[in-house]
C-alpha atoms as a PDB file:
ATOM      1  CA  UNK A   1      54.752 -34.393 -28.368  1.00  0.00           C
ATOM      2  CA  UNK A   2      57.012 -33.431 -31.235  1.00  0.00           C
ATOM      3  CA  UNK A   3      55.481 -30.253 -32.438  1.00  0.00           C
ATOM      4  CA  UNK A   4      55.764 -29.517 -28.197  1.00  0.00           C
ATOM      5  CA  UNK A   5      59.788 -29.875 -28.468  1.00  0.00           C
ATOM      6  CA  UNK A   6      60.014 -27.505 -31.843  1.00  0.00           C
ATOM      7  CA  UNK A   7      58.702 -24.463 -29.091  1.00  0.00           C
ATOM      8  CA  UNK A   8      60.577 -22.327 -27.708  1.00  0.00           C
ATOM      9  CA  UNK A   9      59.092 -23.078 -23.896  1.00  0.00           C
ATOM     10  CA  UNK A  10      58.313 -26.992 -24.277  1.00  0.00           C
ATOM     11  CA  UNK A  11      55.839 -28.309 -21.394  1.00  0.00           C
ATOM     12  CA  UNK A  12      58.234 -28.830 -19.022  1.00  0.00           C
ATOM     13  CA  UNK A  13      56.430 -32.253 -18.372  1.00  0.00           C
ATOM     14  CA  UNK A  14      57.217 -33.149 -22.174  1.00  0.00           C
ATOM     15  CA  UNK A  15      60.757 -32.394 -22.168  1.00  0.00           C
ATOM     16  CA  UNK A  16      61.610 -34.386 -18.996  1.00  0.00           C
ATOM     17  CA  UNK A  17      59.718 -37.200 -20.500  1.00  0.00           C
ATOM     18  CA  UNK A  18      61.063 -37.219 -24.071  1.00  0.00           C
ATOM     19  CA  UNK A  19      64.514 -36.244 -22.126  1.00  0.00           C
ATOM     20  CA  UNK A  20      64.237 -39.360 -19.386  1.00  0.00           C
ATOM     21  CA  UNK A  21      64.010 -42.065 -22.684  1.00  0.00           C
ATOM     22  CA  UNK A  22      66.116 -43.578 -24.933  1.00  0.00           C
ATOM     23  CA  UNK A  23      66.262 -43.263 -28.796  1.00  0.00           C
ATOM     24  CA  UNK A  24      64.845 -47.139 -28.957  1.00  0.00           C
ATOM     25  CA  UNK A  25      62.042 -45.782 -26.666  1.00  0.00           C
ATOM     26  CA  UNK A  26      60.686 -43.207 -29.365  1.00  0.00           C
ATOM     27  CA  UNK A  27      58.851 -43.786 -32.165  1.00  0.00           C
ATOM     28  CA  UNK A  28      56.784 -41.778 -34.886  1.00  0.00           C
ATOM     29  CA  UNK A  29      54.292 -43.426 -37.550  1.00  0.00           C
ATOM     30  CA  UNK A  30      54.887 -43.587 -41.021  1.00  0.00           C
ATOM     31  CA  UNK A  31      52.739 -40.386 -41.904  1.00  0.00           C
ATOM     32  CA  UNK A  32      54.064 -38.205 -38.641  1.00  0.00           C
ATOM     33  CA  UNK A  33      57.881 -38.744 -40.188  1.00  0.00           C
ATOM     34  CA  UNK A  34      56.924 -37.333 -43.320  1.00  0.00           C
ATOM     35  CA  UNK A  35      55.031 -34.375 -42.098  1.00  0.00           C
ATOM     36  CA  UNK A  36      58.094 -33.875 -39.778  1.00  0.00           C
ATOM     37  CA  UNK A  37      60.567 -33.990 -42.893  1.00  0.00           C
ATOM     38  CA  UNK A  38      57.878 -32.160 -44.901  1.00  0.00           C
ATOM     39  CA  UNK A  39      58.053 -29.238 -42.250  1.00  0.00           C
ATOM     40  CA  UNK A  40      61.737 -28.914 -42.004  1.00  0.00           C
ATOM     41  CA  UNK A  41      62.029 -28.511 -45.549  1.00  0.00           C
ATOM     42  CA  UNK A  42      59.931 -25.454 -45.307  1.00  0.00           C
ATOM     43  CA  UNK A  43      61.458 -23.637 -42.302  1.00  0.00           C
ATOM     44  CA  UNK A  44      63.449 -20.421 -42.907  1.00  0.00           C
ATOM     45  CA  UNK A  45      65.001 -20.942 -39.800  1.00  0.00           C
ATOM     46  CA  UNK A  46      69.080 -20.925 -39.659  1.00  0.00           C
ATOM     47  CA  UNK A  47      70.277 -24.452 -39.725  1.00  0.00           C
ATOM     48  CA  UNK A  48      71.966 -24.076 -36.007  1.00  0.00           C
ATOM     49  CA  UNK A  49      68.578 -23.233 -34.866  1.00  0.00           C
ATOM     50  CA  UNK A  50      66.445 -26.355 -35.766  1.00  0.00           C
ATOM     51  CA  UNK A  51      65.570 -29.025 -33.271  1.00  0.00           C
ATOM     52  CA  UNK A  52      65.053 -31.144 -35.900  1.00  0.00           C
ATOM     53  CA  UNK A  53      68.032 -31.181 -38.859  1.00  0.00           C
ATOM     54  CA  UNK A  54      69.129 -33.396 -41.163  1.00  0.00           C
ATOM     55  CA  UNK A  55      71.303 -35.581 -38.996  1.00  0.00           C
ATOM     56  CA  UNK A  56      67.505 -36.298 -37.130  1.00  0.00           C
ATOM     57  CA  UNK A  57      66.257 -37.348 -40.060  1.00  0.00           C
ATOM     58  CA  UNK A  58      68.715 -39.546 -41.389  1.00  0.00           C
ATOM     59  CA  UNK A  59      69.094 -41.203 -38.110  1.00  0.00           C
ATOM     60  CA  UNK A  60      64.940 -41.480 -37.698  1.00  0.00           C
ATOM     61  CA  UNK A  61      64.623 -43.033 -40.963  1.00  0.00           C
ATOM     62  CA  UNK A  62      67.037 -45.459 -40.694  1.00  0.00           C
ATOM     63  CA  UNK A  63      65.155 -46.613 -37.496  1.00  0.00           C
ATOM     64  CA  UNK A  64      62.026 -46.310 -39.520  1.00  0.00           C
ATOM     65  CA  UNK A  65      60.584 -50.232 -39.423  1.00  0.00           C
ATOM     66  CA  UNK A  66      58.046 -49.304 -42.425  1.00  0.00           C
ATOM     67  CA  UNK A  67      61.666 -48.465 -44.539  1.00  0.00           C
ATOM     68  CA  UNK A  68      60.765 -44.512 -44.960  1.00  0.00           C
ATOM     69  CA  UNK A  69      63.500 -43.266 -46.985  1.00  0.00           C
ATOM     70  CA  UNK A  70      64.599 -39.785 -45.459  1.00  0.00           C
ATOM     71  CA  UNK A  71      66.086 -39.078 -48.689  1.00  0.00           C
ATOM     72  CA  UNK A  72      65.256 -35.698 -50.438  1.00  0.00           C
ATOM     73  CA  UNK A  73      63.624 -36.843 -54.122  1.00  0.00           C
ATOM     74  CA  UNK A  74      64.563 -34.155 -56.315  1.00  0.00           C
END
């Protein structure tokens, strides 16, 4: 479901459903986060373009139950 969103057609199916919930109503595991934040640090793409930006992340991790820290380690 969250790879579906990052295309540029998303199922339409997908989008209404993701689109019809609320943020308490969405959850990702542990290891799905961290590819996620693993993936936006290697796009390319313009910030204004991403689906997924830092504000996402921030705000994902601090939902995070398993406390994920979205923070870059540099």
């Amino acid at each position: 479901m969250v790879s579906e969103l990052r295309r540029p057609k998303p199922n339409p199916d997908v989008a209404n459903f993701v689109a019809g919930q609320t943020g308490d109503d969405l959850y990702v595991t542990e290891v799905t986060f961290a590819e996620i934040v693993y993936g936006i640090e290697q796009l390319s793409d313009p910030p204004g373009e991403r689906i997924f930006d830092r504000g996402w992340i921030t705000r994902f991790g601090r939902c995070s139950r398993g406390g994920f820290s979205a923070s870059r380690r540099t």
